[in-house]
PDB file of N, CA and C in Angstrom:
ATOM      1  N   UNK A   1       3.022  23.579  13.268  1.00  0.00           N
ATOM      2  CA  UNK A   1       2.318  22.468  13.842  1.00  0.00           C
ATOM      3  C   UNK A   1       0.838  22.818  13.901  1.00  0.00           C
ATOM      4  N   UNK A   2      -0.333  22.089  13.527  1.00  0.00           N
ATOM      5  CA  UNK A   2      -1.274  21.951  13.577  1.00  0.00           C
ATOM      6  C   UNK A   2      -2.384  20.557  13.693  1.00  0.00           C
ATOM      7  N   UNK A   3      -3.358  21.045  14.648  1.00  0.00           N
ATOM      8  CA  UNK A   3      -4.263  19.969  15.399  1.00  0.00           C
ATOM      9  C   UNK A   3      -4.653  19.722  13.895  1.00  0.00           C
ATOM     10  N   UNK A   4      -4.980  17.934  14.081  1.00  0.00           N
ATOM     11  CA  UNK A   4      -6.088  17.702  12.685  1.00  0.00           C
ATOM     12  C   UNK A   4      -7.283  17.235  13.236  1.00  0.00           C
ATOM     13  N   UNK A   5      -7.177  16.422  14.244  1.00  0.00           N
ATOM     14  CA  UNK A   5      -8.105  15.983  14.682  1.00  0.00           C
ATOM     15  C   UNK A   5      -8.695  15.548  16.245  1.00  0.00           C
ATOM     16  N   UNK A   6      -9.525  15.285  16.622  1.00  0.00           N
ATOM     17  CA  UNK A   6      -9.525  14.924  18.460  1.00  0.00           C
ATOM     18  C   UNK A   6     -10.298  13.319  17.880  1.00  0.00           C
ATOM     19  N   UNK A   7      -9.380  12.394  18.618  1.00  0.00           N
ATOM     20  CA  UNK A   7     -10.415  10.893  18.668  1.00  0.00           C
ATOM     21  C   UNK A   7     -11.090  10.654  20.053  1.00  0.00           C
ATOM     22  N   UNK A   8     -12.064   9.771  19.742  1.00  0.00           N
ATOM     23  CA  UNK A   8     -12.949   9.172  20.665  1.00  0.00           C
ATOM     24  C   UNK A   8     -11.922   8.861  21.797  1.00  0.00           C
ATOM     25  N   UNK A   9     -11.109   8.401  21.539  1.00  0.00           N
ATOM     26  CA  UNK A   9     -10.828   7.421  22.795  1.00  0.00           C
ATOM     27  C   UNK A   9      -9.049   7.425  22.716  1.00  0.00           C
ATOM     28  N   UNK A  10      -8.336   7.097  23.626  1.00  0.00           N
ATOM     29  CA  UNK A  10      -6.894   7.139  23.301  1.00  0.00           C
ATOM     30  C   UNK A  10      -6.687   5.757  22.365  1.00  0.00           C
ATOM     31  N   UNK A  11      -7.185   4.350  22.462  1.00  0.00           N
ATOM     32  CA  UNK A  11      -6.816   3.457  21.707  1.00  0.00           C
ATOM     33  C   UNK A  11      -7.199   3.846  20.109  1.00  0.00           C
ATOM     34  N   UNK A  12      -7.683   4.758  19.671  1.00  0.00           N
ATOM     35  CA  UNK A  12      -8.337   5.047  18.797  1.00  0.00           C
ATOM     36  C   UNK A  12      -7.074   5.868  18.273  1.00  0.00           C
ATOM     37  N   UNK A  13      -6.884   6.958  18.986  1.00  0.00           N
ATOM     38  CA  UNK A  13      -5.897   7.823  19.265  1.00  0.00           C
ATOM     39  C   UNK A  13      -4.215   7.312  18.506  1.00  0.00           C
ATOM     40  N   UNK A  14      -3.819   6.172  19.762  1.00  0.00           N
ATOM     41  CA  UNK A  14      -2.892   5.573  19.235  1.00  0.00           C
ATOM     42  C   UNK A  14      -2.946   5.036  17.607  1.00  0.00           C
ATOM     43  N   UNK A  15      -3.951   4.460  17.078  1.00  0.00           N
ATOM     44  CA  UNK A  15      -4.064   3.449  16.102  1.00  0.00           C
ATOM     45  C   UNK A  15      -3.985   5.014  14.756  1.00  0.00           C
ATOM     46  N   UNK A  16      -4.936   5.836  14.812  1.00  0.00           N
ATOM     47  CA  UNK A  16      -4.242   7.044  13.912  1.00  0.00           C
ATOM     48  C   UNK A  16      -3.247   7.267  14.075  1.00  0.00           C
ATOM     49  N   UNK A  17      -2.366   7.650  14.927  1.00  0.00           N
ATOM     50  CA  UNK A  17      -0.909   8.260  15.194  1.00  0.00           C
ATOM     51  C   UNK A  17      -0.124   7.143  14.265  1.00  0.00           C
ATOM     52  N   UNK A  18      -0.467   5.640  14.038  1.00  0.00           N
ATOM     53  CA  UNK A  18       0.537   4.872  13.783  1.00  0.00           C
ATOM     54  C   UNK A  18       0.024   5.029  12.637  1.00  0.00           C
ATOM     55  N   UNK A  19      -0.935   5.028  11.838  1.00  0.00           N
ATOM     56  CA  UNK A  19      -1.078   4.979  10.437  1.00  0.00           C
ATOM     57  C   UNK A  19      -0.701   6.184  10.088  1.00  0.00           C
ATOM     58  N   UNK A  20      -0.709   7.415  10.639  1.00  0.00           N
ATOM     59  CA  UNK A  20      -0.049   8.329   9.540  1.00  0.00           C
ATOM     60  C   UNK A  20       1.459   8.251  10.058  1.00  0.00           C
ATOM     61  N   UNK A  21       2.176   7.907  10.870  1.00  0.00           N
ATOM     62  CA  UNK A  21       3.398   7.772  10.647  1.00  0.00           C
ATOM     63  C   UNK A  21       4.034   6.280   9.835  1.00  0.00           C
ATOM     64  N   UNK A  22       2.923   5.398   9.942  1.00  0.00           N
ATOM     65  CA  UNK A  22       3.651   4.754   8.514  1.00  0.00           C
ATOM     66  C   UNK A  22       3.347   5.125   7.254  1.00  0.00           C
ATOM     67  N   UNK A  23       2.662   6.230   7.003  1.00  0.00           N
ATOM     68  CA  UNK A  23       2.428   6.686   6.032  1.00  0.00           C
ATOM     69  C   UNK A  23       3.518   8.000   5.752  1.00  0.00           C
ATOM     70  N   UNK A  24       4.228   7.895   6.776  1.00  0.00           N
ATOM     71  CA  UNK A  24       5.481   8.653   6.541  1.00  0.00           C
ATOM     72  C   UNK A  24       5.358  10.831   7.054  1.00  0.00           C
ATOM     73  N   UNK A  25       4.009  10.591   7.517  1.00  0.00           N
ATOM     74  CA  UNK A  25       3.417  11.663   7.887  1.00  0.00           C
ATOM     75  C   UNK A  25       3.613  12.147   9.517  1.00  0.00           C
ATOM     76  N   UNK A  26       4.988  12.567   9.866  1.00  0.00           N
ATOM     77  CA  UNK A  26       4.771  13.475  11.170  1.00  0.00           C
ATOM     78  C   UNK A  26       3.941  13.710  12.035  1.00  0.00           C
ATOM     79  N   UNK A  27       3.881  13.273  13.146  1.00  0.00           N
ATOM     80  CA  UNK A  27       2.800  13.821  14.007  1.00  0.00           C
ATOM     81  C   UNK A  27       2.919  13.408  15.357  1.00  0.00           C
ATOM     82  N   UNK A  28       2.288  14.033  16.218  1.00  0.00           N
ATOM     83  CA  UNK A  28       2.509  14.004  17.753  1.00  0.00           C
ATOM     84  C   UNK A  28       0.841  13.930  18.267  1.00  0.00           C
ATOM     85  N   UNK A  29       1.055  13.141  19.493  1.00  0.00           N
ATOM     86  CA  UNK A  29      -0.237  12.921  20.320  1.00  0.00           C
ATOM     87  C   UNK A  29      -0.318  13.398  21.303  1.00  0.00           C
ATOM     88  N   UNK A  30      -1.110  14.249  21.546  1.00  0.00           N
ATOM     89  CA  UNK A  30      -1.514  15.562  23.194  1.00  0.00           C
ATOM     90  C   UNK A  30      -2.982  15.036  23.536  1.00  0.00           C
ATOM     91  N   UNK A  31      -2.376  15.517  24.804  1.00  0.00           N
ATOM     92  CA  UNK A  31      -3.718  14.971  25.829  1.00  0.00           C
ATOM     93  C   UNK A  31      -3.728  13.559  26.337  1.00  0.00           C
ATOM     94  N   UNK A  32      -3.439  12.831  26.429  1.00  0.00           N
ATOM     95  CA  UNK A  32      -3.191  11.353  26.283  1.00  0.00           C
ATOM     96  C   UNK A  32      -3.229  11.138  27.844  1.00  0.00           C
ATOM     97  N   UNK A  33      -3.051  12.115  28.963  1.00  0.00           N
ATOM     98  CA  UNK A  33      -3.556  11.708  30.069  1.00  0.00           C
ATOM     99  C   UNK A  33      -4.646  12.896  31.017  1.00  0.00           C
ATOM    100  N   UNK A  34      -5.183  13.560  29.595  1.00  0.00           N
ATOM    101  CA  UNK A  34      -5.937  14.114  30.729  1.00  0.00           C
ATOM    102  C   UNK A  34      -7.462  13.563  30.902  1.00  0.00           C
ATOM    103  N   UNK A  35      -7.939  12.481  30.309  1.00  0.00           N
ATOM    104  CA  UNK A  35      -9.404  11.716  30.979  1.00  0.00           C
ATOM    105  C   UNK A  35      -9.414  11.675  32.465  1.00  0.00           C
ATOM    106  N   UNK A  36      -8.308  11.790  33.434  1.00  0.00           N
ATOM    107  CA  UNK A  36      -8.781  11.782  34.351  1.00  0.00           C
ATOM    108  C   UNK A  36      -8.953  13.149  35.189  1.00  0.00           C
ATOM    109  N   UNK A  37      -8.903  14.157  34.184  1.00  0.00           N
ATOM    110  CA  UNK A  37      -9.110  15.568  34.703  1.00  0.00           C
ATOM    111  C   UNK A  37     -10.621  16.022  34.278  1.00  0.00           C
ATOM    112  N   UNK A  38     -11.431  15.080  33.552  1.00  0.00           N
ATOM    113  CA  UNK A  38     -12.583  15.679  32.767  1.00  0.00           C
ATOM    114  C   UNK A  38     -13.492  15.692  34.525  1.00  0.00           C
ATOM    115  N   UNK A  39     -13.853  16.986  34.247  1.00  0.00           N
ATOM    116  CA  UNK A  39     -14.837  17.435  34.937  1.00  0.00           C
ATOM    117  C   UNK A  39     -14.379  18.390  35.534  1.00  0.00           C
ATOM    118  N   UNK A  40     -13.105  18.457  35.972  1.00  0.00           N
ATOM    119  CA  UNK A  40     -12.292  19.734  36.248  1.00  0.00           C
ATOM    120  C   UNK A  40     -11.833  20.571  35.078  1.00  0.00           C
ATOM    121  N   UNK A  41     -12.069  20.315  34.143  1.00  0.00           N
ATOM    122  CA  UNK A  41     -11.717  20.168  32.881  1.00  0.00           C
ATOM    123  C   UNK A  41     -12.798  19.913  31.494  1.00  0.00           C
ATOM    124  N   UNK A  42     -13.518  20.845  30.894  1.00  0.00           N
ATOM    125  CA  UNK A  42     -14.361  20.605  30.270  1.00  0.00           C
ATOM    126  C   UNK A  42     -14.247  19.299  29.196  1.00  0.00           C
ATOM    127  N   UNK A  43     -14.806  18.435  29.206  1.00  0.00           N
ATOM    128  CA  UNK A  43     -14.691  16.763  28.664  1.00  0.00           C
ATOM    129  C   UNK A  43     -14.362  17.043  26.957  1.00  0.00           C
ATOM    130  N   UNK A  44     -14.877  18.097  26.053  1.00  0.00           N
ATOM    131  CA  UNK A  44     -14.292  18.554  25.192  1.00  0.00           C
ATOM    132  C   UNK A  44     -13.055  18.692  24.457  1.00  0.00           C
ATOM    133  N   UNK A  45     -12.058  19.320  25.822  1.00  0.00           N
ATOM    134  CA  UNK A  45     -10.866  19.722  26.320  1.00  0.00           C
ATOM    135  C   UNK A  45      -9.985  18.250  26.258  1.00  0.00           C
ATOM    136  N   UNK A  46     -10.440  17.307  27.109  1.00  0.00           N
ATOM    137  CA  UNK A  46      -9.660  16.196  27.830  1.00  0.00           C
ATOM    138  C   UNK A  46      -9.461  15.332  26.350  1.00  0.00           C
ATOM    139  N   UNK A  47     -10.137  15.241  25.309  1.00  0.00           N
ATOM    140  CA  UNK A  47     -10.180  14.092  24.860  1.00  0.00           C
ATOM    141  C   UNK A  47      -8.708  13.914  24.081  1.00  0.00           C
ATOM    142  N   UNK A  48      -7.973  13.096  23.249  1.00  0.00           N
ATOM    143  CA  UNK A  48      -6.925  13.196  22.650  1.00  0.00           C
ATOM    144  C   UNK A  48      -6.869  13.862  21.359  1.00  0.00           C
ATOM    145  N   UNK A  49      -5.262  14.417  21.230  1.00  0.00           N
ATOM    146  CA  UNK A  49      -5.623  15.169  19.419  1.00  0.00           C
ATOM    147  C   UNK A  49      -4.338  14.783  19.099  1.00  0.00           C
ATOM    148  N   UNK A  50      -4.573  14.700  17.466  1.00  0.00           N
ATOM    149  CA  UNK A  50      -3.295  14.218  16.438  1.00  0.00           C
ATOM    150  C   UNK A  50      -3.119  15.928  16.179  1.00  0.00           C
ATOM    151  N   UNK A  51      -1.779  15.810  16.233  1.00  0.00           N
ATOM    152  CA  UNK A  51      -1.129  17.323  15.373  1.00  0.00           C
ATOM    153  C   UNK A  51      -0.267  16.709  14.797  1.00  0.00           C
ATOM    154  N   UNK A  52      -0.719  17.229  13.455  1.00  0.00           N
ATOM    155  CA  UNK A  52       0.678  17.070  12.174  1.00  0.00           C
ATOM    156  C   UNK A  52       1.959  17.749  12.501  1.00  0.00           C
ATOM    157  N   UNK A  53       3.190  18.298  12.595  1.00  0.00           N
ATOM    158  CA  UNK A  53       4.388  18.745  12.380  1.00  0.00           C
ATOM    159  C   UNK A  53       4.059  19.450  11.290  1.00  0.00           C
ATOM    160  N   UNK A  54       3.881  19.161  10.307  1.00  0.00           N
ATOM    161  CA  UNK A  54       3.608  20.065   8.884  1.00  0.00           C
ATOM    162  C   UNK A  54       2.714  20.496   8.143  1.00  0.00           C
ATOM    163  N   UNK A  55       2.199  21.825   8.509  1.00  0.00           N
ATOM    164  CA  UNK A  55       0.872  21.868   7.928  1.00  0.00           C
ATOM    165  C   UNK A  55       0.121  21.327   6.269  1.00  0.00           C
ATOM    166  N   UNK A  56       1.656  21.703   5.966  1.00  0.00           N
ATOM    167  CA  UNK A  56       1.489  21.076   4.304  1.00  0.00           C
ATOM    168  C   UNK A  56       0.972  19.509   4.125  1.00  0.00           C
ATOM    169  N   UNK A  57       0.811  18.713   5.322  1.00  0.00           N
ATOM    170  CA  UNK A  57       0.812  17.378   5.554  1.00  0.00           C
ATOM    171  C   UNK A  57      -0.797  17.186   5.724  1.00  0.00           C
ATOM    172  N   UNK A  58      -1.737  18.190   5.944  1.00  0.00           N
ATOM    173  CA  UNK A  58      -2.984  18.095   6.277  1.00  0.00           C
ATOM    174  C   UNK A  58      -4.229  17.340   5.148  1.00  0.00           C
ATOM    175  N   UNK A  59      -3.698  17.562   4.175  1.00  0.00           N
ATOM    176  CA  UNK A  59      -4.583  17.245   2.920  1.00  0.00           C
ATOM    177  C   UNK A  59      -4.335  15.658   2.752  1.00  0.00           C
ATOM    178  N   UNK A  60      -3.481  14.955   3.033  1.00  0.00           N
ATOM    179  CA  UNK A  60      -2.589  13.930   3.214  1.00  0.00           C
ATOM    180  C   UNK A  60      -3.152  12.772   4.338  1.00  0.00           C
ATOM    181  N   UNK A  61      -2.631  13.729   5.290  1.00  0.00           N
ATOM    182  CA  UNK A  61      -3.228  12.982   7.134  1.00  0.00           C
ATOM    183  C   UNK A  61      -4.765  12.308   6.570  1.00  0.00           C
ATOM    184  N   UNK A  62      -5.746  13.870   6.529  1.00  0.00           N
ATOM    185  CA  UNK A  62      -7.051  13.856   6.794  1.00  0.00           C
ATOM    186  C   UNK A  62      -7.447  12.408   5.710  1.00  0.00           C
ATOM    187  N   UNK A  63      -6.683  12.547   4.722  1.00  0.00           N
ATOM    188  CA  UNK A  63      -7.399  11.351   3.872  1.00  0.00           C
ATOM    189  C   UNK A  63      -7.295  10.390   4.591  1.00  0.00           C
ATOM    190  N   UNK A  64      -5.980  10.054   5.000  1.00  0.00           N
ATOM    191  CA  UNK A  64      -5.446   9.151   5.179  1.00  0.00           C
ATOM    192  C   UNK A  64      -6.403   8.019   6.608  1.00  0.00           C
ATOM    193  N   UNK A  65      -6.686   9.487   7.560  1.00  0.00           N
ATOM    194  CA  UNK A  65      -7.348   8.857   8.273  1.00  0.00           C
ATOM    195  C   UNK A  65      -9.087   8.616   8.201  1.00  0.00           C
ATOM    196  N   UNK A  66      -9.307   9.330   7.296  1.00  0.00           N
ATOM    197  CA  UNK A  66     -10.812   8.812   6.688  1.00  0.00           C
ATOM    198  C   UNK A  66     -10.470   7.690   6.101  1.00  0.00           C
ATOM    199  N   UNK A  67      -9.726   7.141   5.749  1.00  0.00           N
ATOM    200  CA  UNK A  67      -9.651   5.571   5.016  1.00  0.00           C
ATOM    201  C   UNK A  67      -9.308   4.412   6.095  1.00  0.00           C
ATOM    202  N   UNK A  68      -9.058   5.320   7.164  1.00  0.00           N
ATOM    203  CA  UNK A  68      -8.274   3.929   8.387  1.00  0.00           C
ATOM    204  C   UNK A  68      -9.956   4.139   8.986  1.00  0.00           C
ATOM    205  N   UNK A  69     -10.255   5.290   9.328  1.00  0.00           N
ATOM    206  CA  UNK A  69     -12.014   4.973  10.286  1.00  0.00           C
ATOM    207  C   UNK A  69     -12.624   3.986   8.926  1.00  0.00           C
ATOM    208  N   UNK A  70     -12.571   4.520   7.931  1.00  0.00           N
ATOM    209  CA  UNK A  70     -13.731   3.702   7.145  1.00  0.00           C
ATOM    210  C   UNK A  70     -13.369   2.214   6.647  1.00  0.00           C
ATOM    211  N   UNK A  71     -12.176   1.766   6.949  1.00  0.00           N
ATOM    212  CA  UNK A  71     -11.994   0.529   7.235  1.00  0.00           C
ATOM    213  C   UNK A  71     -11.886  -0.237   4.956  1.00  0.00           C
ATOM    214  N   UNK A  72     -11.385  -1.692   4.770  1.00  0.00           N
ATOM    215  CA  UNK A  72     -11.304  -1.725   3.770  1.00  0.00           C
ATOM    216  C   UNK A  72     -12.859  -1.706   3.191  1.00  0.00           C
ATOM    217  N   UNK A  73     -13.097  -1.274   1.981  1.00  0.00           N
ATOM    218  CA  UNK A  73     -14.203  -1.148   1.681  1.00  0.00           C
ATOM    219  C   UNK A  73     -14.847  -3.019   1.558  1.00  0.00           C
ATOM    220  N   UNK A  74     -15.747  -3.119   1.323  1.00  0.00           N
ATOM    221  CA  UNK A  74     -16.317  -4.434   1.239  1.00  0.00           C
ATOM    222  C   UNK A  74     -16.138  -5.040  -0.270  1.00  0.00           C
ATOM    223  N   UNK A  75     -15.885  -4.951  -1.367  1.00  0.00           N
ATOM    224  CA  UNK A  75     -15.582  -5.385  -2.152  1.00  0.00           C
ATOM    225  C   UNK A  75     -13.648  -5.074  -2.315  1.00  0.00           C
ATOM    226  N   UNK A  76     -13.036  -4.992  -1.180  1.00  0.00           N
ATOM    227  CA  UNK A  76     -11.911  -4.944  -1.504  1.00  0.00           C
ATOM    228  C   UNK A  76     -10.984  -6.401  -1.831  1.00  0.00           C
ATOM    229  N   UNK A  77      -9.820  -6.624  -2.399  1.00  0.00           N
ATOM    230  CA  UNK A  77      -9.091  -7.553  -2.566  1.00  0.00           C
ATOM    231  C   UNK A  77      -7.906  -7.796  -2.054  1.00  0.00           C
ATOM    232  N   UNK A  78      -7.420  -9.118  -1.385  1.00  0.00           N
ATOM    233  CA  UNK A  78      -6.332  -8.668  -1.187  1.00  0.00           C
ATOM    234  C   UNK A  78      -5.428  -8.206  -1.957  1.00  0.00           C
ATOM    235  N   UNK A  79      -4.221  -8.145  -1.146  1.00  0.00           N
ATOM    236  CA  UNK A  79      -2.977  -7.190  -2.025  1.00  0.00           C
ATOM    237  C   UNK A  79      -1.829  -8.167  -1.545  1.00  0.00           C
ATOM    238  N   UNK A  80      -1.069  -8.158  -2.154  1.00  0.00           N
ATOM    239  CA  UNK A  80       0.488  -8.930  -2.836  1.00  0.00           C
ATOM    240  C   UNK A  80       1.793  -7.984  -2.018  1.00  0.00           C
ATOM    241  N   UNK A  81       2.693  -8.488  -1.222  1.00  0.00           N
ATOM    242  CA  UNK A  81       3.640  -7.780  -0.998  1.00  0.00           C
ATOM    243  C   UNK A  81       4.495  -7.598  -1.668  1.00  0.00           C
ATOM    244  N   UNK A  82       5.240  -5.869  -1.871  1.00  0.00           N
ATOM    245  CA  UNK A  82       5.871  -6.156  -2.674  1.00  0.00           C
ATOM    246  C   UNK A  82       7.609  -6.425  -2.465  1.00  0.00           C
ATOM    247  N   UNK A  83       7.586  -6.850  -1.278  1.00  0.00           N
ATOM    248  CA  UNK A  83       8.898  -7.730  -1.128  1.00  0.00           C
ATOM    249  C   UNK A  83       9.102  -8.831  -1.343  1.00  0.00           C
ATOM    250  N   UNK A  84       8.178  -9.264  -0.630  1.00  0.00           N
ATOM    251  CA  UNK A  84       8.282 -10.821  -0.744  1.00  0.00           C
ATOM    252  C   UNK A  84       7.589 -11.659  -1.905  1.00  0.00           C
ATOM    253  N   UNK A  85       6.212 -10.399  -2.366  1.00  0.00           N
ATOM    254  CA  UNK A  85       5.187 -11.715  -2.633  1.00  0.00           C
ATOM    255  C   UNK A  85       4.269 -12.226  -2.014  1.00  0.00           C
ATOM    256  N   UNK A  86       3.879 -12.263  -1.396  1.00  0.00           N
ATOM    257  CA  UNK A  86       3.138 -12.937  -0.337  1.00  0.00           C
ATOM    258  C   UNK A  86       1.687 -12.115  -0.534  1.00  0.00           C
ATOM    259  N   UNK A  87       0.769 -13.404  -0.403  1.00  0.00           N
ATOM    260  CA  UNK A  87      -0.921 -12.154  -0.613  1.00  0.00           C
ATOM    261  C   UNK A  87      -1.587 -12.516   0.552  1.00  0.00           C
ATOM    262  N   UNK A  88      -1.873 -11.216   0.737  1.00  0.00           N
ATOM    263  CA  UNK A  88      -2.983 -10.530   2.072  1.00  0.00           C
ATOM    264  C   UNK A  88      -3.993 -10.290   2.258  1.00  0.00           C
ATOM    265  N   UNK A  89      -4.541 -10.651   3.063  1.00  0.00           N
ATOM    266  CA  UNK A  89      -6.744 -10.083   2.804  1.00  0.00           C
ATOM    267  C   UNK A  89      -6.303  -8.729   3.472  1.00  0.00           C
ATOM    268  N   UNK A  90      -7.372  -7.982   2.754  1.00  0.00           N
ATOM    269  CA  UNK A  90      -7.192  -6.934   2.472  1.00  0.00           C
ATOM    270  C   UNK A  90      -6.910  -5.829   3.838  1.00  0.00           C
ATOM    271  N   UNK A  91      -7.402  -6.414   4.707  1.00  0.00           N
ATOM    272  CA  UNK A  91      -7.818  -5.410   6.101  1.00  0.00           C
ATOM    273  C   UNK A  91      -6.661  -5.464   6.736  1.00  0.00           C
ATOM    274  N   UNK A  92      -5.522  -6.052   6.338  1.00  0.00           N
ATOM    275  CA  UNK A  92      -3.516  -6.077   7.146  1.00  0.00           C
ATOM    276  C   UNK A  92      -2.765  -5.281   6.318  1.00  0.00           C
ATOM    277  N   UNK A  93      -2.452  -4.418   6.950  1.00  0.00           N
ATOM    278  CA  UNK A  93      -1.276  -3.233   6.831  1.00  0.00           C
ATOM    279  C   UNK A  93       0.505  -3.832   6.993  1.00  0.00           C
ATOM    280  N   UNK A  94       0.380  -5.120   7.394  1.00  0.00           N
ATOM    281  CA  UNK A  94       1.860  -5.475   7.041  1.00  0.00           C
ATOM    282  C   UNK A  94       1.534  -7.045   6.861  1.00  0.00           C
ATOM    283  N   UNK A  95       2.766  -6.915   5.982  1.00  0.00           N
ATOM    284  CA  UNK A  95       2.901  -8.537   5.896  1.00  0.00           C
ATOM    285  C   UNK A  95       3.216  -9.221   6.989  1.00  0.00           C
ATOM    286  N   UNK A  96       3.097  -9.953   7.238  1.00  0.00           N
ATOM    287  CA  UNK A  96       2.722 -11.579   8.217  1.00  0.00           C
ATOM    288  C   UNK A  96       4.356 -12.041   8.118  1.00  0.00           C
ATOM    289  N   UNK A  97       4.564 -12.134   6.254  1.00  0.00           N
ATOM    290  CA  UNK A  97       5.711 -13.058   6.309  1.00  0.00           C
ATOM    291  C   UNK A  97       6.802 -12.058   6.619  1.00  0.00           C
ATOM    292  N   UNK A  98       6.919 -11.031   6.303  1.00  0.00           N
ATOM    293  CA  UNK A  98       8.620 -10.194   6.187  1.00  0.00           C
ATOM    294  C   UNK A  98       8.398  -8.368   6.931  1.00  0.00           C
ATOM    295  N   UNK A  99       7.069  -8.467   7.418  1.00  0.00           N
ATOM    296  CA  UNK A  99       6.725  -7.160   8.159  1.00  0.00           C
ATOM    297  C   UNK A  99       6.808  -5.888   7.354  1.00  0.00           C
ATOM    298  N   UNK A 100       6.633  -6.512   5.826  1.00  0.00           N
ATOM    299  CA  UNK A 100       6.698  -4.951   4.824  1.00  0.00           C
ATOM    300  C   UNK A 100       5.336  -4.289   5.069  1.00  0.00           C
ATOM    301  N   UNK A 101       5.657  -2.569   5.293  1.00  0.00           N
ATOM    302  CA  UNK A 101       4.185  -2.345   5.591  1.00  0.00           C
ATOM    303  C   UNK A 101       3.470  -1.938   4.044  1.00  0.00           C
ATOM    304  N   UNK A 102       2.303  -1.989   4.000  1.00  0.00           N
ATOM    305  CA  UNK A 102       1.356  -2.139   2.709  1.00  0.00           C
ATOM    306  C   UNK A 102       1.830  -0.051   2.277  1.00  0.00           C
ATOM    307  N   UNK A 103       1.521  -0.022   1.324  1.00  0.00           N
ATOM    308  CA  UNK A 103       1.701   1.294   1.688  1.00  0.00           C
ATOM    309  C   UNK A 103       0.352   1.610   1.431  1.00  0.00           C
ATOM    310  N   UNK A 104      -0.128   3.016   2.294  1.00  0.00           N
ATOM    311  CA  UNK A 104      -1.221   3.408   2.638  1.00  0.00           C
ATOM    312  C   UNK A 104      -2.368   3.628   1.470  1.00  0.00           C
ATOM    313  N   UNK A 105      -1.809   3.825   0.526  1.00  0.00           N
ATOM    314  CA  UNK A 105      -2.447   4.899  -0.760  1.00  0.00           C
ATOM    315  C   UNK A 105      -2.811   3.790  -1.627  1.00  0.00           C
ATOM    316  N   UNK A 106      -2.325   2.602  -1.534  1.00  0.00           N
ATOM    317  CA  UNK A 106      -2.158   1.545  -2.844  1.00  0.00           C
ATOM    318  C   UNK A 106      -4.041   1.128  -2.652  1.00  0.00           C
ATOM    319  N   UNK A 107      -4.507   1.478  -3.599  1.00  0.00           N
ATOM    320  CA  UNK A 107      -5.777   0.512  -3.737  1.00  0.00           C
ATOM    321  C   UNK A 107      -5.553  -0.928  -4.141  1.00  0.00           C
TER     322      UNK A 107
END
């Protein structure tokens, strides 16, 4: 098991944890209640961290979550589900109509 990263904020926190586990990538969230210890507690310390389960998973995660902070690029298109069919602007990770999730990697 290894830390990959500390986020700003726990909602931040949560929203990585869910993209690399629909990306099929292992991982656990620590710290998640200690903001209200910062000051007893160096604020450093308190903030939240993603740990992978598998270190082999790191090269993977880290992309993964540089593409969720950096959001769809601005000339992106939507994308087509491939269950149903159905087309998406680009910035939704599941379909609307049948809840297939996009998969992470697909440009």
């Amino acid at each position: 098991m290894k830390r990959l990263t500390r986020a700003p904020n726990l909602i931040t926190a949560h929203h990585w944890v869910n993209v690399l586990k629909t990306a099929g990538v292992p991982c656990e969230l620590h710290n998640r209640y200690l903001n209200g210890a910062m000051g007893e507690i160096p604020a450093d310390q308190c903030a939240p961290e993603i740990w992978i389960v598998d270190d082999r998973d790191e090269t993977l995660a880290q992309r993964l979550l540089d593409r969720a902070q950096k959001g769809p690029d601005v000339d992106a298109r939507p994308w087509k589900c491939k269950h149903c069919g159905e087309w998406l602007e680009p910035q939704f990770t599941v379909c609307w109509k049948c809840q297939t999730e996009r998969d992470p990697l697909d440009d």
